[in-house]
N, C-alpha and C. Protein backbone atom coordinates (compact mmCIF):
# COMPACT_ATOMS: atom_id res chain seq x y z
N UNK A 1 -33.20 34.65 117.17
CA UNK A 1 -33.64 33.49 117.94
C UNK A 1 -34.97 32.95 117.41
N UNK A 2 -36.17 34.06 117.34
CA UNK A 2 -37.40 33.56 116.63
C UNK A 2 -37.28 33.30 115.27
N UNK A 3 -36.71 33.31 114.64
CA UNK A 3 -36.26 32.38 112.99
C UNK A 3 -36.14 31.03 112.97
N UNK A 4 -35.35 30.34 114.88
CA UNK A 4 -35.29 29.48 114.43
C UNK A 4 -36.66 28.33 114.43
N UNK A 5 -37.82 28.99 114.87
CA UNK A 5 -39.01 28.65 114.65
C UNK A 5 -39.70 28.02 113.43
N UNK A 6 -39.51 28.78 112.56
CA UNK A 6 -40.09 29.04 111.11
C UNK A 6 -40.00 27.90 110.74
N UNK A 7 -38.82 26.71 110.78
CA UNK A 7 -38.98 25.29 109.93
C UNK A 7 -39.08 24.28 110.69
N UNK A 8 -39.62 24.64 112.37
CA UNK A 8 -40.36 24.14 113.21
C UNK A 8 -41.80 24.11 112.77
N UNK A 9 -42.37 25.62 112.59
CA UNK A 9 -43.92 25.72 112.38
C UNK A 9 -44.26 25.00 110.97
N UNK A 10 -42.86 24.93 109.98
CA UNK A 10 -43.24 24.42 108.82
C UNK A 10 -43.45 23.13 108.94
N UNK A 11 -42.47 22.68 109.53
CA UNK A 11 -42.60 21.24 109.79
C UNK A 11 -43.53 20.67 110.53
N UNK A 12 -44.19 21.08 111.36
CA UNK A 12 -45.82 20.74 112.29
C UNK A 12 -46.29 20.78 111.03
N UNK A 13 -46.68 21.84 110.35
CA UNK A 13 -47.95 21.79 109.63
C UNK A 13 -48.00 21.07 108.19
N UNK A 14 -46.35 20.81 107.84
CA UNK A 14 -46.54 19.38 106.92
C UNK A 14 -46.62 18.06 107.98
N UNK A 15 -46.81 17.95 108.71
CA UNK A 15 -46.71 16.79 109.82
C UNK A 15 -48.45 16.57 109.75
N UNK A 16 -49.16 17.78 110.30
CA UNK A 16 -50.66 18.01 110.17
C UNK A 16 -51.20 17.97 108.66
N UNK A 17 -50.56 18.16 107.91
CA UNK A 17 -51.22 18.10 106.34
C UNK A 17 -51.03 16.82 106.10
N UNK A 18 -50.25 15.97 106.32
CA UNK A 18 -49.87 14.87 106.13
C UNK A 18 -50.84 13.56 106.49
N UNK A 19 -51.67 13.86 108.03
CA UNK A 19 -51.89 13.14 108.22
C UNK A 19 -53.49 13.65 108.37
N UNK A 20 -53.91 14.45 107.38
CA UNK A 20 -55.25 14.51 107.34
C UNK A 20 -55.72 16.14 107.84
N UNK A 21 -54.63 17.05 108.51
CA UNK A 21 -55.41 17.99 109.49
C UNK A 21 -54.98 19.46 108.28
N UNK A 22 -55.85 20.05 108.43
CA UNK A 22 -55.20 21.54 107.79
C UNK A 22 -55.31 22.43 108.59
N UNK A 23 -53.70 22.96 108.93
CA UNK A 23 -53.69 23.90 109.98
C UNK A 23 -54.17 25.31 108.96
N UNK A 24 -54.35 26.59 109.49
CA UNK A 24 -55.50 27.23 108.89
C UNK A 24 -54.60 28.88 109.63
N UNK A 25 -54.28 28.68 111.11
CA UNK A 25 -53.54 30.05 111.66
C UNK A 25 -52.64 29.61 112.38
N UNK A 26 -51.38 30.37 113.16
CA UNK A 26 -50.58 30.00 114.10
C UNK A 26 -50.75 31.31 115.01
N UNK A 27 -50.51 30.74 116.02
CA UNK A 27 -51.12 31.80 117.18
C UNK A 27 -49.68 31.25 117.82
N UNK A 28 -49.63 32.83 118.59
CA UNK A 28 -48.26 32.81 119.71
C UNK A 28 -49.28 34.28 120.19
N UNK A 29 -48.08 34.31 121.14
CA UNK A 29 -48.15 35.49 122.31
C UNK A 29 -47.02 36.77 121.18
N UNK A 30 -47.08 37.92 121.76
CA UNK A 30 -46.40 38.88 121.18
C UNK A 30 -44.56 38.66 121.71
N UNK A 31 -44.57 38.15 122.35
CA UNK A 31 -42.80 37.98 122.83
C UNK A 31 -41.92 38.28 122.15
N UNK A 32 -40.94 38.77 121.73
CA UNK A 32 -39.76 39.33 121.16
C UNK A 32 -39.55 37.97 120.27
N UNK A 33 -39.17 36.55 120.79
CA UNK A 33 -39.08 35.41 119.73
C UNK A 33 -39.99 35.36 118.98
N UNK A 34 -41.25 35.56 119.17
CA UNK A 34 -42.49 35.38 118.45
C UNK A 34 -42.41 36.11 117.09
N UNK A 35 -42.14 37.41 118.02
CA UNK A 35 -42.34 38.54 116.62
C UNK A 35 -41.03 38.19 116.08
N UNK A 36 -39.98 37.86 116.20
CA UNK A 36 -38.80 37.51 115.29
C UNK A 36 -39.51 36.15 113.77
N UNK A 37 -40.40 35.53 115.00
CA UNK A 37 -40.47 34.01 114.05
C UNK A 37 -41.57 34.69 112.97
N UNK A 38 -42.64 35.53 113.35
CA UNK A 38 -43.59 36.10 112.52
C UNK A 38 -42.70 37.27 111.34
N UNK A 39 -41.26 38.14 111.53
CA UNK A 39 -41.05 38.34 110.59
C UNK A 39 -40.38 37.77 109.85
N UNK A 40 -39.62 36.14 110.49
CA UNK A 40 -39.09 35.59 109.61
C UNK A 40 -40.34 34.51 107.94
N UNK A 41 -41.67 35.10 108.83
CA UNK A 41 -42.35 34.36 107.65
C UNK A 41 -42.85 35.89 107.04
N UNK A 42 -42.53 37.25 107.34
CA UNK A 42 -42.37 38.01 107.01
C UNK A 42 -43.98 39.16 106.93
N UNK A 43 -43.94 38.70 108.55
CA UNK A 43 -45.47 39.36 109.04
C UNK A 43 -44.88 40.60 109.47
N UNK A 44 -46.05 41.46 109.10
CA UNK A 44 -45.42 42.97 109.61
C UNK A 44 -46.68 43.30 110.31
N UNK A 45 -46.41 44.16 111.42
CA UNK A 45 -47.80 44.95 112.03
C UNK A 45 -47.43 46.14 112.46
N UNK A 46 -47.16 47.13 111.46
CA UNK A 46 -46.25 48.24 111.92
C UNK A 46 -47.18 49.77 110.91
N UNK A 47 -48.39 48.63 111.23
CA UNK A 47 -49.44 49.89 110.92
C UNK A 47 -50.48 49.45 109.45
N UNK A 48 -50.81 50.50 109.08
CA UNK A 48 -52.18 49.89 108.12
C UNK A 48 -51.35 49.65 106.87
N UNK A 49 -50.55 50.29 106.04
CA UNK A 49 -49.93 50.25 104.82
C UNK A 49 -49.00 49.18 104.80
N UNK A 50 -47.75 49.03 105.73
CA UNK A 50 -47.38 47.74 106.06
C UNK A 50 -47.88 46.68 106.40
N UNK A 51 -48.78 46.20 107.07
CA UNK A 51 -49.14 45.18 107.80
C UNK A 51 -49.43 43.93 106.90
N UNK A 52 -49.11 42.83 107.38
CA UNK A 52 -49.54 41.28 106.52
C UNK A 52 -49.41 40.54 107.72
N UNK A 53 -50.50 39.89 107.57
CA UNK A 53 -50.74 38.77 108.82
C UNK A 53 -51.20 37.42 107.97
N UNK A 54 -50.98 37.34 106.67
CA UNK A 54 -50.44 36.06 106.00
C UNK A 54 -49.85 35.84 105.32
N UNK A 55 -49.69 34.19 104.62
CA UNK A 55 -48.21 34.11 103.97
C UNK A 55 -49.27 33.03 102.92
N UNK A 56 -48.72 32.81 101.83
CA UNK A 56 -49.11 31.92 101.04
C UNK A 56 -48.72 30.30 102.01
N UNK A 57 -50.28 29.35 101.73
CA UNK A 57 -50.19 28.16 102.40
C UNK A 57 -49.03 27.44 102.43
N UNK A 58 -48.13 26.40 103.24
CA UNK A 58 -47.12 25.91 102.45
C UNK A 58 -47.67 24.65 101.86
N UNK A 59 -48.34 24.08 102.44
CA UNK A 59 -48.91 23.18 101.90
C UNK A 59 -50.04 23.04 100.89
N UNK A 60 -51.05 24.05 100.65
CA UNK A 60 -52.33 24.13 99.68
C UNK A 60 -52.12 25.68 98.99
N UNK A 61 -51.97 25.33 97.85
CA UNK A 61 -52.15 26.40 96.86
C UNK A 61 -53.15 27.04 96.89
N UNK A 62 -53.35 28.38 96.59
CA UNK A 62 -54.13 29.35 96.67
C UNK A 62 -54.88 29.13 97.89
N UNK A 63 -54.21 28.87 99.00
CA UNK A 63 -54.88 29.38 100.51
C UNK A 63 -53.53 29.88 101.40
N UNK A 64 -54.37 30.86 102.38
CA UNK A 64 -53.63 31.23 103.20
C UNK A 64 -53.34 31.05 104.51
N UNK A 65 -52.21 31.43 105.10
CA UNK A 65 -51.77 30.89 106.09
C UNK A 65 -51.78 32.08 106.99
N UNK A 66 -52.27 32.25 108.10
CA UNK A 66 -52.89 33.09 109.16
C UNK A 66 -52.31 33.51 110.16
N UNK A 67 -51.41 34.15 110.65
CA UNK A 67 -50.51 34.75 112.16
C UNK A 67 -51.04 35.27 112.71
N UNK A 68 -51.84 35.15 113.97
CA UNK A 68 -52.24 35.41 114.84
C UNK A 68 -51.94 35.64 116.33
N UNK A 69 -52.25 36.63 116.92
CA UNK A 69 -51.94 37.13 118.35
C UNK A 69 -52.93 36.66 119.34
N UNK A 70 -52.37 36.07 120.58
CA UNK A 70 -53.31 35.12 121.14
C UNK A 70 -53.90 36.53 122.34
N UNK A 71 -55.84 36.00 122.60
CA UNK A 71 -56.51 37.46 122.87
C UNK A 71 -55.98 37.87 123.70
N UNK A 72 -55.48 37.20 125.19
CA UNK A 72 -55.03 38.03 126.44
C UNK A 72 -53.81 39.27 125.94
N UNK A 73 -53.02 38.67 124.95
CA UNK A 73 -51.94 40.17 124.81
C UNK A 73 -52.64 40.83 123.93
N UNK A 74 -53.66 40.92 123.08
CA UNK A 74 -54.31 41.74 122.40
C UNK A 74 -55.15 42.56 123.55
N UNK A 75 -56.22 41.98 124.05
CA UNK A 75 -56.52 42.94 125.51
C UNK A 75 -55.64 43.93 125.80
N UNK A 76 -54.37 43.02 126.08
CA UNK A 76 -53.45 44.06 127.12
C UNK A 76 -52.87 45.08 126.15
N UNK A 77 -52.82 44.73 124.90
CA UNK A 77 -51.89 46.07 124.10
C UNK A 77 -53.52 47.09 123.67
N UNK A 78 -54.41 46.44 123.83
CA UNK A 78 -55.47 47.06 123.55
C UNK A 78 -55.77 48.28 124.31
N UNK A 79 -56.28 47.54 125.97
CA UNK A 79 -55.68 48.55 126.69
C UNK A 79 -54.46 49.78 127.66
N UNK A 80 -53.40 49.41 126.90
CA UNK A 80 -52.47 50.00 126.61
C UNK A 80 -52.50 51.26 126.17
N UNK A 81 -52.86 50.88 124.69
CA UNK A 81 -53.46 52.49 123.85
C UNK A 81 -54.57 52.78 124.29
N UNK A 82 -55.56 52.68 124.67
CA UNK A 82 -56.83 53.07 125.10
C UNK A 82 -56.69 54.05 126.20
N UNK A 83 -55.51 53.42 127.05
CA UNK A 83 -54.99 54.55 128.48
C UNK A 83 -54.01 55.43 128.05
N UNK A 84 -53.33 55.37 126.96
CA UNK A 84 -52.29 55.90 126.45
C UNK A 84 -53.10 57.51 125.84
N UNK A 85 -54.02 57.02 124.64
CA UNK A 85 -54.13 57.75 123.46
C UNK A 85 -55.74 58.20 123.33
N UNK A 86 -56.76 59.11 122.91
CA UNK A 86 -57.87 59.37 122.84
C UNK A 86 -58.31 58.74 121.53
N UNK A 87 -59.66 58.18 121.37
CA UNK A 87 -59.44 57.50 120.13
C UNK A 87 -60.74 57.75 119.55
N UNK A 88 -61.12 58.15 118.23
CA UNK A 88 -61.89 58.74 117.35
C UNK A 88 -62.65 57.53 116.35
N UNK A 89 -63.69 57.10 116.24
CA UNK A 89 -64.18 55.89 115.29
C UNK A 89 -64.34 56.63 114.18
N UNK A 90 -64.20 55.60 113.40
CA UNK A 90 -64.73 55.72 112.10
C UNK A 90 -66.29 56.60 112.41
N UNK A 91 -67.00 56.35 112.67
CA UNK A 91 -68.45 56.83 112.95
C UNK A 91 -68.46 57.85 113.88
N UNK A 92 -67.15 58.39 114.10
CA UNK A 92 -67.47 60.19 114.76
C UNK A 92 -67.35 59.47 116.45
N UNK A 93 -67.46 58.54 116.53
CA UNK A 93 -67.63 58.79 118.38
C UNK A 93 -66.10 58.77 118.97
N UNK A 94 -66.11 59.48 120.57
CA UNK A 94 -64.94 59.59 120.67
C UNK A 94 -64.82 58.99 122.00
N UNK A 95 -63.64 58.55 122.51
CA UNK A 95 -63.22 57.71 123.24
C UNK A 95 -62.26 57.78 124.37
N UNK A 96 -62.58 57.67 125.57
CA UNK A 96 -60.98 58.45 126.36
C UNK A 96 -61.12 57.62 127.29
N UNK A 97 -59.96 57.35 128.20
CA UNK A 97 -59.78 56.95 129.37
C UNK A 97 -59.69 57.81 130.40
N UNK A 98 -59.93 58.95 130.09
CA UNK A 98 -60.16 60.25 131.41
C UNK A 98 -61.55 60.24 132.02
N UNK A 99 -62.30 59.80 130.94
CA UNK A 99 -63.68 59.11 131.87
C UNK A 99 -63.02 58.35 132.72
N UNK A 100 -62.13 57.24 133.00
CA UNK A 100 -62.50 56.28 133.52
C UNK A 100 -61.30 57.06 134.83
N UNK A 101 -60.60 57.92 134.47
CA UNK A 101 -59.74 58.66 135.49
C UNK A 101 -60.53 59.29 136.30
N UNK A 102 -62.33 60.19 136.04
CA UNK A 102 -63.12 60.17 136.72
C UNK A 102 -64.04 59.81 137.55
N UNK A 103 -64.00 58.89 136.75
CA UNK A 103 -64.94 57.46 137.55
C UNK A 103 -63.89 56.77 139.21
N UNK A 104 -62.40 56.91 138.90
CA UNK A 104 -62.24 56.33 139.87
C UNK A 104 -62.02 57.74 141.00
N UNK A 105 -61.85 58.48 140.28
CA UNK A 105 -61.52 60.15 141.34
C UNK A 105 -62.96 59.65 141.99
N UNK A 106 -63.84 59.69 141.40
CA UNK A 106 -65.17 59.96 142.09
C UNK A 106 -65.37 58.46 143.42
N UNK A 107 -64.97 57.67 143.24
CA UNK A 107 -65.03 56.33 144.00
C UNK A 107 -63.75 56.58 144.90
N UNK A 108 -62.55 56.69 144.77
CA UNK A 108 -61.94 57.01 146.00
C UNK A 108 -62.49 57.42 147.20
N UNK A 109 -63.16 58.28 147.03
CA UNK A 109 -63.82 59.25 148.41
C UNK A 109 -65.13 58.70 148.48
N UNK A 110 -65.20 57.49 148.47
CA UNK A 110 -66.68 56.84 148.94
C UNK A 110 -66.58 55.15 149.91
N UNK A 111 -67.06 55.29 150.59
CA UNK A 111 -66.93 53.47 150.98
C UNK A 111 -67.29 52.34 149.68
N UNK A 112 -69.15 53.32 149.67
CA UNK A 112 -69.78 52.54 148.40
C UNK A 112 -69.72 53.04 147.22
N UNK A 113 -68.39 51.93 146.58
CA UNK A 113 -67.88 52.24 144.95
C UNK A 113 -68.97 52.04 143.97
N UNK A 114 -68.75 52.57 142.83
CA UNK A 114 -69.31 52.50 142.00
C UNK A 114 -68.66 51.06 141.09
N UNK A 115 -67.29 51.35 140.69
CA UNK A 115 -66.83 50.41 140.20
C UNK A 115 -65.21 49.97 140.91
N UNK A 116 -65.36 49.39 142.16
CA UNK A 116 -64.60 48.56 142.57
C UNK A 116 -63.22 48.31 142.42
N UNK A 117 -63.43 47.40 141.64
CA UNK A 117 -62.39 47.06 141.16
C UNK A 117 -61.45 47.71 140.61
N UNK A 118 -61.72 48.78 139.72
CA UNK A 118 -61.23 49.33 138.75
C UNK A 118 -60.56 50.53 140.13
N UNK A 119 -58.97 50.14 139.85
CA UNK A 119 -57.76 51.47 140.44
C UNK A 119 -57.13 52.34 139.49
N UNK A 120 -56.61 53.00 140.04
CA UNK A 120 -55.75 54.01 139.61
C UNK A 120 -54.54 53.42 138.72
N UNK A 121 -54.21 52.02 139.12
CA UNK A 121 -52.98 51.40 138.53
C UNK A 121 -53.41 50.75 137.55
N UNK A 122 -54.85 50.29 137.35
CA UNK A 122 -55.04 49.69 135.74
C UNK A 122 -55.68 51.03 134.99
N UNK A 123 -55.23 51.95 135.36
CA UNK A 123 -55.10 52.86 133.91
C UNK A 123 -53.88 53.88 133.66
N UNK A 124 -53.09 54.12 134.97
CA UNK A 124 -51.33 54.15 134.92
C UNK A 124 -50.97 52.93 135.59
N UNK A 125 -50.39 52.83 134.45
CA UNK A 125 -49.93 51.42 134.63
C UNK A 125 -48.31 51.19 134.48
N UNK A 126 -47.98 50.47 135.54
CA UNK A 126 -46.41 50.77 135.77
C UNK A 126 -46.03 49.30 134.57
N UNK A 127 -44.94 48.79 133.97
CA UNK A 127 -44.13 48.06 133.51
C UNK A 127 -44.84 46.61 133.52
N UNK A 128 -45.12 46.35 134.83
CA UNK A 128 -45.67 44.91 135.28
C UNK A 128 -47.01 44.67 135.38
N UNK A 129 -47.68 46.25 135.59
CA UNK A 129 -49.19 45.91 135.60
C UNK A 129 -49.64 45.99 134.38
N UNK A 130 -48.96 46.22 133.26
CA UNK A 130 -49.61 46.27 132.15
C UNK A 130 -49.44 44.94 131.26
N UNK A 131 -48.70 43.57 132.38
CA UNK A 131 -48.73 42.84 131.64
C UNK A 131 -49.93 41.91 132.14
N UNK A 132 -50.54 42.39 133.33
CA UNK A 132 -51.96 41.37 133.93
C UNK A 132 -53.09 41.77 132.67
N UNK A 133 -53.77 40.48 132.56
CA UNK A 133 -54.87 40.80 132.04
C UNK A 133 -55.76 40.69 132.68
N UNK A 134 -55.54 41.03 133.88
CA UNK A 134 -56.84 41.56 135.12
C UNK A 134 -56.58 42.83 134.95
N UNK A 135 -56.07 43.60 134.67
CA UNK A 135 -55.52 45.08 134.89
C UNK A 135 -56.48 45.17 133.52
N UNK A 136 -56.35 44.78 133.05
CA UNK A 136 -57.26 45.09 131.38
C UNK A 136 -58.70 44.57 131.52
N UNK A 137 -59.27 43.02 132.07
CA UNK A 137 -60.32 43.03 132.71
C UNK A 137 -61.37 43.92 133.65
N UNK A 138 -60.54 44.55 134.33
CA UNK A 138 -60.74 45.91 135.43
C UNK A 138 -61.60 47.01 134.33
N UNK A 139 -60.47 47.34 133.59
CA UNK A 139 -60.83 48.05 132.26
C UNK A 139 -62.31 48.22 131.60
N UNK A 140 -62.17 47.00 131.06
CA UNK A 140 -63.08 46.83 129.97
C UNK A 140 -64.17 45.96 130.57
N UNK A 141 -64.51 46.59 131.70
CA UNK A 141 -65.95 45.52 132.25
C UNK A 141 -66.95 46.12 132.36
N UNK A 142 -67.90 45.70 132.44
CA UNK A 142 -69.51 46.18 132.47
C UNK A 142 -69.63 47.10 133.72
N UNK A 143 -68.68 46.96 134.69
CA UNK A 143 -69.34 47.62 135.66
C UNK A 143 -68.94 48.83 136.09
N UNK A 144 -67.47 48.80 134.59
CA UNK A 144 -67.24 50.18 134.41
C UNK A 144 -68.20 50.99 133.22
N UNK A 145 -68.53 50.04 132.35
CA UNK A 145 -69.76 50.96 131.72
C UNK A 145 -70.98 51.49 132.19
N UNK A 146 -71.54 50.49 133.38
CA UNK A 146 -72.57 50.71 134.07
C UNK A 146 -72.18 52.43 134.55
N UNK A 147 -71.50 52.46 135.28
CA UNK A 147 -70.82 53.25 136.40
C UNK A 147 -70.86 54.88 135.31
N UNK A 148 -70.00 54.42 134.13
CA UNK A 148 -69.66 56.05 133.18
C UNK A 148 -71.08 56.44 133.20
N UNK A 149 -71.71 55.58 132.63
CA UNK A 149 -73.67 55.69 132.16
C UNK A 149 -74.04 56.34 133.41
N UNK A 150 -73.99 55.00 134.36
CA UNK A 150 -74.78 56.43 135.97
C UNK A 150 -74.42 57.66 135.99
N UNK A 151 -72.77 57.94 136.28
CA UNK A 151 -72.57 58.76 135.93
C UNK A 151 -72.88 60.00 135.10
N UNK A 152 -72.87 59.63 133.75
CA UNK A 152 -73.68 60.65 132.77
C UNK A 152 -74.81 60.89 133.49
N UNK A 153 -75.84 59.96 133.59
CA UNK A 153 -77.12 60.15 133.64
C UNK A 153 -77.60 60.81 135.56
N UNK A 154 -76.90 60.83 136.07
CA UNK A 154 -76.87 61.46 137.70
C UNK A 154 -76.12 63.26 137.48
N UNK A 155 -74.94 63.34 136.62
CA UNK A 155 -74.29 64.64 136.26
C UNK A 155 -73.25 64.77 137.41
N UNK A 156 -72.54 63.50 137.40
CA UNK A 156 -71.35 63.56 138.32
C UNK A 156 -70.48 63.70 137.18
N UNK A 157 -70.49 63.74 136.08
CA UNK A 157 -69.33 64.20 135.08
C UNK A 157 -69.43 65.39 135.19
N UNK A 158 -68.25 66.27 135.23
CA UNK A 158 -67.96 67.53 134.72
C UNK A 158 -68.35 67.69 132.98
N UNK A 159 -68.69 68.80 132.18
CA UNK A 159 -69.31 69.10 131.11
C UNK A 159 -68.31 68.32 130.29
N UNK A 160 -67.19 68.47 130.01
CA UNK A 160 -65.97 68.06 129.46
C UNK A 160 -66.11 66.46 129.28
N UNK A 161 -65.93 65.91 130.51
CA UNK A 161 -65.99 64.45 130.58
C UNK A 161 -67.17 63.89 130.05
N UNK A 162 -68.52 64.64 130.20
CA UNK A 162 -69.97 64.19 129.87
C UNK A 162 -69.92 64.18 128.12
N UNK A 163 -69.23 64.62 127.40
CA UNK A 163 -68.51 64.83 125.90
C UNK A 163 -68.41 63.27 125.68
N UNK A 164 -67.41 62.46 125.88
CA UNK A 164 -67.01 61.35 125.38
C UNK A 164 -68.36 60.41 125.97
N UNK A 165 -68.49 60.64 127.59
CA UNK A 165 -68.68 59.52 128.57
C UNK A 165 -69.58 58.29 127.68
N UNK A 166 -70.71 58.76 126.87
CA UNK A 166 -71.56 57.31 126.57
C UNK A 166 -71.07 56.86 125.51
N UNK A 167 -69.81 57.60 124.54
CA UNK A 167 -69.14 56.81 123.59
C UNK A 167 -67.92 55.69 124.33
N UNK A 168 -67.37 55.72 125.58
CA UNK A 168 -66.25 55.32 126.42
C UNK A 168 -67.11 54.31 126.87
N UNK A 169 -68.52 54.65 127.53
CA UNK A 169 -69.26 53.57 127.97
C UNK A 169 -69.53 52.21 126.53
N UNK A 170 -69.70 52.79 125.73
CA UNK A 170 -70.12 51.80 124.51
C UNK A 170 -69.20 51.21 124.51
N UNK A 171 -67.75 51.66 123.93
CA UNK A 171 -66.54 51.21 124.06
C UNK A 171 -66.21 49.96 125.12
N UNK A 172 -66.31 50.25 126.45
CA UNK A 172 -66.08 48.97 127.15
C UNK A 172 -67.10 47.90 127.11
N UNK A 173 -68.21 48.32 126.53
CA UNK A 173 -69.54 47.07 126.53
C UNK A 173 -68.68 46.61 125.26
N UNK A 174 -68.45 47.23 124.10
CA UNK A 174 -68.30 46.34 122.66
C UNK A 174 -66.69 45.25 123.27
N UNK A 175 -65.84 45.80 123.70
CA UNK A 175 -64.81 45.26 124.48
C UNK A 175 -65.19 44.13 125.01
N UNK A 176 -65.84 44.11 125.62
CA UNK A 176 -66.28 43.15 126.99
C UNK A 176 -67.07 41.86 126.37
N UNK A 177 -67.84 42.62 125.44
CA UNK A 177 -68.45 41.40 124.80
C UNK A 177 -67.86 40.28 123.94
């Protein structure tokens, strides 16, 4: 079905070359047509060795042409793996969402939350909540970094959790920003 895209998008962007504009990326959402139309121009994102997110221009020689994922589903697949998987930087720091499984253990049993907003369901996340990007907003907000940081710095983390907590806190500030 997303193939039959491809001499749609071609055709916009000789339509736009034509009359002065140079399109430069094409942005869609991740949708099953999408990703059909992105491998029919033969985009792969199926990891670091595979991956191509351009195609030679059709219109201008030696430039490229750009496939892009529009940010709200990047958020959401972002935090996806982030709740899914523990994650290690390049630069040694390490990263978990079990901080943030603490952070809300610890706010359940209080009137006055620390961080609010942030439930139990934007970090298990059933089918449908993982397609809000409030559920990922919740996530990646300041007032869950604020909160890990108090945390650390008060010793409401257990020793374990106090391990990641100000790399998880960095993590949602660089996010957020």
């Amino acid at each position: 079905m997303g193939a039959v895209y491809k001499p749609i998008i071609l055709q916009l962007i000789k339509r736009a070359h034509d009359i002065g504009l140079f399109v430069t990326s094409v942005m869609a959402d991740m949708g099953s047509a999408n990703q059909a139309m992105w491998s029919s121009f033969e985009i792969t994102t199926r990891g670091l060795p595979q991956t191509t997110c351009s195609v030679e221009h059709p219109q201008v020689n030696g430039r490229r042409l750009f496939f892009i994922a529009d940010v709200p589903h990047l958020i959401k697949n972002l935090k996806s793996a982030f709740c899914r998987y523990d994650i290690t930087t390049p630069d040694g720091r390490h990263i978990s969402a079990k901080r943030l499984t603490a952070l809300i253990a610890h706010d359940e049993s209080r009137d006055l939350q620390l961080a609010p907003n942030l439930k139990s369901n934007d970090i298990d996340s059933t089918h449908f909540q993982k397609m809000k990007v409030s559920s990922a907003l919740h996530v990646f907000s300041n007032t869950v970094r604020s909160s890990i940081e108090f945390m650390d710095r008060t010793g409401l983390l257990s020793a374990e959790d106090q391990k990641s907590a100000l790399d998880t806190a960095w993590f949602t500030k660089t996010i957020n920003r």
